[in-house]
Structure formats: C-alpha cells, structure tokens
Protein backbone atom coordinates (compact mmCIF):
# COMPACT_ATOMS: atom_id res chain seq x y z
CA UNK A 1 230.55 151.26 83.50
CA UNK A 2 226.75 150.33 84.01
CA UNK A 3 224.11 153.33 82.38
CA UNK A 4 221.54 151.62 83.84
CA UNK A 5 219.26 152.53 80.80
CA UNK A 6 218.70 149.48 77.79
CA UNK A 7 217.82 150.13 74.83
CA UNK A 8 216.02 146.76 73.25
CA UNK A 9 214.63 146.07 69.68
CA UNK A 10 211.21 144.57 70.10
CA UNK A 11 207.75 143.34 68.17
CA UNK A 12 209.65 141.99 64.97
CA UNK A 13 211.88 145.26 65.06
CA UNK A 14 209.09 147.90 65.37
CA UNK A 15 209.45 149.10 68.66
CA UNK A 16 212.42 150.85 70.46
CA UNK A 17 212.02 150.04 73.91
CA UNK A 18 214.13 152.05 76.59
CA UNK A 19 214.16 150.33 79.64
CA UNK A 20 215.05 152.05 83.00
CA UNK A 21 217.42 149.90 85.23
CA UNK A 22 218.76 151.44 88.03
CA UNK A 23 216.16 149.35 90.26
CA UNK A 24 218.13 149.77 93.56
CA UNK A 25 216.77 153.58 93.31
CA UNK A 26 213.45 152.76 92.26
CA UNK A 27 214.76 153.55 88.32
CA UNK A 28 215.70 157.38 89.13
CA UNK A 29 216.98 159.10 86.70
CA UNK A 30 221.16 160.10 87.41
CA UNK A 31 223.29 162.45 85.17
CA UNK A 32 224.38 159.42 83.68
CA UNK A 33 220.75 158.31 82.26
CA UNK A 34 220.22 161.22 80.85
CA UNK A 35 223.56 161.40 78.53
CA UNK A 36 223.16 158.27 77.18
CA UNK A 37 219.09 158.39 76.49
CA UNK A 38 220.44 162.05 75.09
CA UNK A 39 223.08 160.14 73.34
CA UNK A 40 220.98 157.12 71.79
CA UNK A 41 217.53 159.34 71.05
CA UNK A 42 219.86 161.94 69.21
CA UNK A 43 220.80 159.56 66.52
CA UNK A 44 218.39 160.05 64.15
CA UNK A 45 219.05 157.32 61.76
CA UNK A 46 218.77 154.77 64.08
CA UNK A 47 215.66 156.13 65.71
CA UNK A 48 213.93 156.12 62.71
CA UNK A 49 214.02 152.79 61.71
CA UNK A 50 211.84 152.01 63.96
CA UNK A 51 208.01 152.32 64.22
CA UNK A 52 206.84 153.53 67.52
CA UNK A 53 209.02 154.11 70.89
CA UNK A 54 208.55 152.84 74.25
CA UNK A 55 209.88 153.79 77.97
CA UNK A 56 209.82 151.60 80.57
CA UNK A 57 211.06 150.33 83.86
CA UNK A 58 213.14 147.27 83.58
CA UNK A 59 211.04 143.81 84.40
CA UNK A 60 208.33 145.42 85.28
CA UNK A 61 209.59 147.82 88.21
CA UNK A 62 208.57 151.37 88.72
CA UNK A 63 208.65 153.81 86.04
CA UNK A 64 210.81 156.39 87.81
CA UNK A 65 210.98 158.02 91.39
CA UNK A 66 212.35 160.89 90.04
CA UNK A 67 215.89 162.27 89.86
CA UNK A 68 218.62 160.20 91.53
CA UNK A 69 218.84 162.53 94.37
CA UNK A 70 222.78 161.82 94.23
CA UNK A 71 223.38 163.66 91.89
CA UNK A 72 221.27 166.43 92.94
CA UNK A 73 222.50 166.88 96.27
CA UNK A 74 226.21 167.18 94.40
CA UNK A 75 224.59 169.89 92.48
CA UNK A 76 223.44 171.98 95.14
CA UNK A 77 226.43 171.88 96.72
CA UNK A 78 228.23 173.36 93.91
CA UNK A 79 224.95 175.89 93.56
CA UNK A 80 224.46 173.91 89.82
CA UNK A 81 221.71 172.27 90.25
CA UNK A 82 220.41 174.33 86.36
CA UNK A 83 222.51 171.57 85.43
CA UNK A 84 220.58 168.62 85.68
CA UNK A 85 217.51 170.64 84.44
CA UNK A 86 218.72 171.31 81.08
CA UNK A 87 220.40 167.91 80.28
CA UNK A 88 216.56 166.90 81.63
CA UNK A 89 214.71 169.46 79.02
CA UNK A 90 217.36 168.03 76.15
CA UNK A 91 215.99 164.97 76.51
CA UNK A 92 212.60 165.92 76.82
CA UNK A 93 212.40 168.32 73.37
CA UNK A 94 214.25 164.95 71.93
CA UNK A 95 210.96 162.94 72.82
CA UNK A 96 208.70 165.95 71.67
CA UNK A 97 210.21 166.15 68.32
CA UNK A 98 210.06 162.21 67.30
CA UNK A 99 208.31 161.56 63.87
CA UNK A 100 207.30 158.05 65.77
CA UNK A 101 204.57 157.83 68.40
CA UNK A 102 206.35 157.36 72.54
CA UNK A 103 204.45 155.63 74.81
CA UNK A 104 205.70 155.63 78.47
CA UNK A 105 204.21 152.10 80.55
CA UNK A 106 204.12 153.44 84.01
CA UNK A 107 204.23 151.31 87.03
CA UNK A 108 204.27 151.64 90.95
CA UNK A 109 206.18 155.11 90.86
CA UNK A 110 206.31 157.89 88.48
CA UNK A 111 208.12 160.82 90.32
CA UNK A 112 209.45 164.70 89.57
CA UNK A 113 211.49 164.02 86.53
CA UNK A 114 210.07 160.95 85.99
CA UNK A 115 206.81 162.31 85.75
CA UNK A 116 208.32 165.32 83.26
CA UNK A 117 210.02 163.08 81.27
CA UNK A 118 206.79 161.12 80.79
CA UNK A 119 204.79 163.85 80.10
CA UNK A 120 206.38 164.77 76.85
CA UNK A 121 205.44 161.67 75.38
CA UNK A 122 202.52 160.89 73.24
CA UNK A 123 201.09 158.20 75.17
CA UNK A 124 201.56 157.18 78.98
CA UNK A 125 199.50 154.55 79.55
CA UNK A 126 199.24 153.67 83.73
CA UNK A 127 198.89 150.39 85.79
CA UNK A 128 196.12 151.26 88.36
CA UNK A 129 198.00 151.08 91.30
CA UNK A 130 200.67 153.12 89.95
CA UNK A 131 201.02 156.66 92.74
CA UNK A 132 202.05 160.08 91.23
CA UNK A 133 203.84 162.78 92.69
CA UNK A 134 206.07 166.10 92.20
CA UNK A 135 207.99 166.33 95.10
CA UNK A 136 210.01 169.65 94.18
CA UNK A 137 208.53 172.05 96.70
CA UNK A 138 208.96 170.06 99.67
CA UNK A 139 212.39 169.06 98.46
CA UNK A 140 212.98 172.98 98.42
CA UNK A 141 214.01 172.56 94.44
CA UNK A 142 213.13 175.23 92.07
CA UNK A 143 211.52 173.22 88.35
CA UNK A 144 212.96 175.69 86.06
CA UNK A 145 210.35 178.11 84.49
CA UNK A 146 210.16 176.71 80.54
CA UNK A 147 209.30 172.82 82.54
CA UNK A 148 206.85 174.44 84.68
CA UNK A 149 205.10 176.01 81.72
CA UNK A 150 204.73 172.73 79.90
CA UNK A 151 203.67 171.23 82.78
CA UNK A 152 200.94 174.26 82.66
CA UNK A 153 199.96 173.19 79.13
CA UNK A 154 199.42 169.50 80.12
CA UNK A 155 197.72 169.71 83.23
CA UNK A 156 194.49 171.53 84.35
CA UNK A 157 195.81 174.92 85.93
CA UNK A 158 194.47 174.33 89.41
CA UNK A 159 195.11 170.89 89.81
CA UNK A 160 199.40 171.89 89.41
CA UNK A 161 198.73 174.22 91.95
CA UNK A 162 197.59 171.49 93.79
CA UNK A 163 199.88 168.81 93.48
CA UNK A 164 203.21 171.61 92.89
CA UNK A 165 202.81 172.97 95.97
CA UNK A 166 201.28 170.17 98.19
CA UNK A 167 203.86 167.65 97.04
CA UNK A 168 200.76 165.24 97.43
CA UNK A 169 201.08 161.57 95.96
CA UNK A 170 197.81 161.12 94.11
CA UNK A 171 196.61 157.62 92.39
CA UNK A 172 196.43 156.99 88.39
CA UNK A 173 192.97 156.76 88.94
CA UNK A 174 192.39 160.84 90.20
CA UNK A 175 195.53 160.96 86.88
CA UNK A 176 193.17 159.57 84.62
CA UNK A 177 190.36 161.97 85.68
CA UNK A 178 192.82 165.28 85.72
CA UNK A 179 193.97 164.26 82.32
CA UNK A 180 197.44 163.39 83.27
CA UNK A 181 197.77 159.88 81.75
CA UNK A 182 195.95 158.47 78.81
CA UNK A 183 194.71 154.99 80.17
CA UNK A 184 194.55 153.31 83.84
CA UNK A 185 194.60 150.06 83.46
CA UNK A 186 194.23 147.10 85.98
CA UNK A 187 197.74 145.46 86.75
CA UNK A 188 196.80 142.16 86.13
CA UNK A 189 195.67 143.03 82.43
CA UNK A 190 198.75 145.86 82.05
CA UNK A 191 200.80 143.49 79.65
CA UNK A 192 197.93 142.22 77.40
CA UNK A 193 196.51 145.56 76.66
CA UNK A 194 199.69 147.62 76.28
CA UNK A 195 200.94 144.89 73.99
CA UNK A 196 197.23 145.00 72.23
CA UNK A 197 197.34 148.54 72.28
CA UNK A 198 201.40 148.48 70.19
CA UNK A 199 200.07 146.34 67.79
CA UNK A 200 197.29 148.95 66.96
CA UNK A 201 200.39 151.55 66.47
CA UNK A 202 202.72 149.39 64.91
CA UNK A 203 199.96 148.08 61.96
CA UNK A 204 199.82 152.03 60.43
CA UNK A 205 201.76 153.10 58.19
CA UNK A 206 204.55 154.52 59.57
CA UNK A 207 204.56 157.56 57.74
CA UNK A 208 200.55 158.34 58.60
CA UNK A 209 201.76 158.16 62.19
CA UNK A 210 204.23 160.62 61.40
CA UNK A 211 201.85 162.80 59.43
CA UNK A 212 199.24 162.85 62.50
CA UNK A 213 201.88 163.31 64.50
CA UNK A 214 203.42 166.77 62.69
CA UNK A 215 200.10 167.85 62.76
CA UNK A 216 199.24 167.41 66.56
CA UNK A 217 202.14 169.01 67.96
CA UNK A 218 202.54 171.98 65.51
C-alpha cells in the first residue's frame, strides 16, 4: 500500500525530512497522509533524535494543493466531513508541540490544508513563484472554528477576511508582506539558501533550540 508521505534522514542525521508524494494530485493531503504523518510524528523517541524537522514536496513539486478532494467528497456524502478536520488538527497540535524547530519549503502550490498544515510550523520558507490560496468558501466547506481561530492568530485580521471569503490565489510575494511566510526566495537560489539557512539551525545546540522554542509558543 503506497502512503505517499517519506520520511528521510538527512544533513548527517540532523534533519527529519517529510516528503509529500502523492504528485499525481499536486501532493494533497488524503486520509491516508494524515495517519501515517500522525503515526510517525507521534513517536516521540524517534522524533527527538533528531535536530530540526522539515516538510516538503517530493523532488521538488508543490508543497500541497490542499486536501485530496477524494476523500472529501466521500465525507460529505456520509455528512462526516468533521472527520478529516480533526485527524487534520491532530497533526497540526503534533507540529505545534515539537521541542525541534519545523520548517515547511513551499513550492508552486500551497492550498487549504496545505496551507494549515504549514502554518503551524515554525518556519515556512517560500520559492517566489510559489501561489497561495484557501479555497474553502467557494468549495462550500465549513474550516472548523478552533482552525479558523489559529488562522486568526497568524494572519492580519482583514487580510483572512480577504482571502477566506474571496477564495483568491495571492503570490508569496503579497505572503511575505501579510506576514504569512517567513522568507520569499527566488527559485533559482531556493536550494542554496534553505540548505544555508538548516545549517544555521542544525549548528545550535539542540537543547537552546528547544529552550527558545518553549518559550515562544508558551
């Protein structure tokens, strides 16, 4: 059975790096994703050995265009669609809570879930020509109240108004300016200044990035 999600040792064993495979979709996220990035991320012990995570799409293909619509259309029909929303806000508090720095490397699409999913990680870091976009409203789908209110405490107030109920794409670049991402970065340099940027990480002190870290988010 494929998963379509990797989960790859990298940088001398520093770096967890979750890549996103399920390419023919443009790397949405299905039921299936989620259980095993629940599964993998909920293992302490083996999270922790490493330094600093990473999320990705696979070879360098988009970060995520959202959830695998597959799935939801399955849940509307059976009137669950709650479902997919709280296996999505398990994984999320999972990424919230690590005592290691996340970084999500964002390419051509990051999409509804994908876009929630990234946003409870420390870092997302943006390729410039990377579009953005919560589709929910025009998709007639209801983001449950608790991932609406995060998405409240990331993003400046009227500019979710804007892009909730517009369902607009907008570029990293107007991202970068609302706050959304952390860095837009030109494609052809993407590589050598994430990798630049993980070395930076991965030379603390693993605990002092866990200290900052507590700190931060309490």
């Amino acid at each position: 059975m494929s998963i379509m999600v990797k989960f790859k040792s990298k940088n001398n064993k520093k770096v967890l790096q979750i890549e996103l495979c399920n390419i023919e979709k443009n790397n949405a996220i299905s039921l299936k994703m989620l259980d095993y990035m629940i599964k993998k991320l909920s293992d302490t012990n083996y999270v922790n050995k490493f330094q600093c995570l990473v999320i990705t799409g696979v070879n360098k293909s988009p970060f995520s265009a959202g959830a695998d619509l597959d799935d939801i259309e399955k849940l509307i029909k059976k009137n669950n669609i709650d479902y997919y929303h709280k296996k999505l806000s398990v994984l999320t508090k999972l990424i919230s809570n690590l005592k290691i720095p996340s970084i999500c490397l964002i390419r051509s699409y990051c999409f509804g879930a994908g876009l929630i999913l990234a946003l409870h990680s420390d870092f997302l870091l943006s390729s410039s020509k990377t579009l953005f976009c919560i589709p929910a409203a025009r998709l007639n789908i209801k983001i449950p109240r608790n991932q609406v209110m995060y998405l409240k405490r990331k993003i400046n107030e009227s500019f979710l108004k804007d892009i909730l109920l517009s369902s607009r794409t907008f570029s990293a670049t107007e991202a970068l300016q609302q706050n959304v991402i952390s860095a837009c970065i030109d494609e052809e340099n993407f590589d050598k200044e994430v990798n630049k940027y993980l070395i930076k990480l991965i030379k603390n002190q693993k605990n002092i990035n866990s200290y900052f870290l507590k700190l931060l988010k309490s």
